[in-house]
Protein backbone atom coordinates (compact mmCIF):
# COMPACT_ATOMS: atom_id res chain seq x y z
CA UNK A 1 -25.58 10.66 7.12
CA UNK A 2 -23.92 10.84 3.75
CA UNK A 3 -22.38 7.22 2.91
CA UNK A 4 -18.58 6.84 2.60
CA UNK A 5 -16.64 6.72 -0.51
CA UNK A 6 -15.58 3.55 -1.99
CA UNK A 7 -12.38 2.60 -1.42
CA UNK A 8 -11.89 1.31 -4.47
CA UNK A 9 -12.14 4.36 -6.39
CA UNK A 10 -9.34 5.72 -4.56
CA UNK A 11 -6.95 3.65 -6.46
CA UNK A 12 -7.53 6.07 -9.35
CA UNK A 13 -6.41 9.52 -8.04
CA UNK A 14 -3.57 8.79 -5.55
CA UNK A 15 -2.22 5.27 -6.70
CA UNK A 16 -2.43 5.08 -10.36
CA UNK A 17 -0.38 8.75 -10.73
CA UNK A 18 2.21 7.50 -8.65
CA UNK A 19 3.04 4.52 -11.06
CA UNK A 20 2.84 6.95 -13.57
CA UNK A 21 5.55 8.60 -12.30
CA UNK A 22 7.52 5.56 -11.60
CA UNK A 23 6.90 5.12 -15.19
CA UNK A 24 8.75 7.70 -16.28
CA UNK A 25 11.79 7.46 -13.96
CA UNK A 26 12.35 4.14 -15.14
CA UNK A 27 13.01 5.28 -18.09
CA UNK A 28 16.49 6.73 -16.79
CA UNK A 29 17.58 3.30 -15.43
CA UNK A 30 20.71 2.32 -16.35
CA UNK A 31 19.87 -2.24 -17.31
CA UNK A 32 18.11 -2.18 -20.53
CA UNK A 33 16.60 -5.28 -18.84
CA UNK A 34 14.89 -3.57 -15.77
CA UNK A 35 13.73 -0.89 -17.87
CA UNK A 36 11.58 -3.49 -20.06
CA UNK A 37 10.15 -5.53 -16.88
CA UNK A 38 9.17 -2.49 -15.08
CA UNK A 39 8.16 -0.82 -17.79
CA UNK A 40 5.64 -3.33 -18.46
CA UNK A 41 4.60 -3.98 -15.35
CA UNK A 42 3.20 -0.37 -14.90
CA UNK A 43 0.67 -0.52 -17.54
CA UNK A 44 -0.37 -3.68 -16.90
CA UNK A 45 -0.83 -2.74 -12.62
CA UNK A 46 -2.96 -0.20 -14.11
CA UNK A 47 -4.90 -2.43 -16.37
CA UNK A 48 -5.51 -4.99 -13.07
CA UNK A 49 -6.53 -1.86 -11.38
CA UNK A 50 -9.00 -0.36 -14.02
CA UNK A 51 -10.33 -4.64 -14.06
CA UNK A 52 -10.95 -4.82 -10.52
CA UNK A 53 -13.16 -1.37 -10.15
CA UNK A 54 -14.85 -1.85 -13.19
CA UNK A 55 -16.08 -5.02 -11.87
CA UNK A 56 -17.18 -3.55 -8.82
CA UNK A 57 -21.22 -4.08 -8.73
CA UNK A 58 -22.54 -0.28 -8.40
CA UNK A 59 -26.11 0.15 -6.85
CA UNK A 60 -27.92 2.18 -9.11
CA UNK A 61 -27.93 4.79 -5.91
CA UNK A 62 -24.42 4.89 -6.32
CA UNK A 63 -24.26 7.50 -9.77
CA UNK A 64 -21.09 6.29 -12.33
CA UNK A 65 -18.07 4.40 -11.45
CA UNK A 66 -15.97 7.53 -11.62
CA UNK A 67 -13.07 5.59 -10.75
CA UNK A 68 -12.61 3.19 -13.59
CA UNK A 69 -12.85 6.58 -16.15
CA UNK A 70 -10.24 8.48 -14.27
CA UNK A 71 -8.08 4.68 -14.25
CA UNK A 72 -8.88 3.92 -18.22
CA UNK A 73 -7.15 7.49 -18.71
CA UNK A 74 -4.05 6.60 -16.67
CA UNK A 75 -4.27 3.48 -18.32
CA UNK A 76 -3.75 5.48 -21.99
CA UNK A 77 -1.04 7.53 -20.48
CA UNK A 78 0.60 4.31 -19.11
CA UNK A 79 0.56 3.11 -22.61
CA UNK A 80 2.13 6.44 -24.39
CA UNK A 81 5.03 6.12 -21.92
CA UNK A 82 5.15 2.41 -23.05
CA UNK A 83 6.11 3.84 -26.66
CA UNK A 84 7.74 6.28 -25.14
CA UNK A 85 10.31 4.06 -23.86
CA UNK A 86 10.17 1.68 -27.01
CA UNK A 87 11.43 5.13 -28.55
CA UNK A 88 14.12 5.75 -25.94
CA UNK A 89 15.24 2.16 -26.53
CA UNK A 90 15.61 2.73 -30.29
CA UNK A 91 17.36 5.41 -29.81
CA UNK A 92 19.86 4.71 -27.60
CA UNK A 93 20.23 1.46 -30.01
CA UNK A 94 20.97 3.69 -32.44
CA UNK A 95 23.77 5.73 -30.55
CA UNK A 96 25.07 2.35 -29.13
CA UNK A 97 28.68 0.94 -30.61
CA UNK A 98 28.21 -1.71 -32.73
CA UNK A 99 29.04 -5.41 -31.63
CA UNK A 100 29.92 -4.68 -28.05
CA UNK A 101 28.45 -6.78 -25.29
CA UNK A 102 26.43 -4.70 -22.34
């Protein structure tokens, strides 16, 4: 009988993607302020995930932790989306009137 998956490692393909994507629609919110929070929140959910399966203890039965690779790359992806917005925020500082209050 062929053991089960960890369930950790499923935080990599089906979780990690979706804040991705959350990632990038908050960068089409409308409060400069919620666009900051969450967008720091997303890399750093990432980051706790990557921590917590890379700390996993993996019998040497068990082959690589393939879910803390797949996780690291999301986590590099989270972080160009980070500049990303950082980008998008200069921008639209740029565009914005000067001296008007939001």
């Amino acid at each position: 009988m062929a053991a089960a998956d960890p369930w950790y490692d499923y935080l990599a393909i089906p979780v990690a993607p979706l804040v991705l994507l959350a990632q990038i629609g908050i960068l089409f919110l409308p409060s400069r302020a919620w666009r900051w929070v969450l967008s720091l929140a997303c890399p750093l959910a990432i980051l706790a995930m990557l921590l917590y399966v890379d700390t996993r203890p993996i019998a040497p039965d068990e082959g690589v932790n393939i879910g803390a690779g797949v996780l690291f790359l999301w986590l590099v992806v989270s972080v160009v989306l980070l500049v990303l917005a950082l980008l998008v925020e200069l921008v639209r500082y740029s565009r914005a009137p000067r001296f008007v209050d939001e």
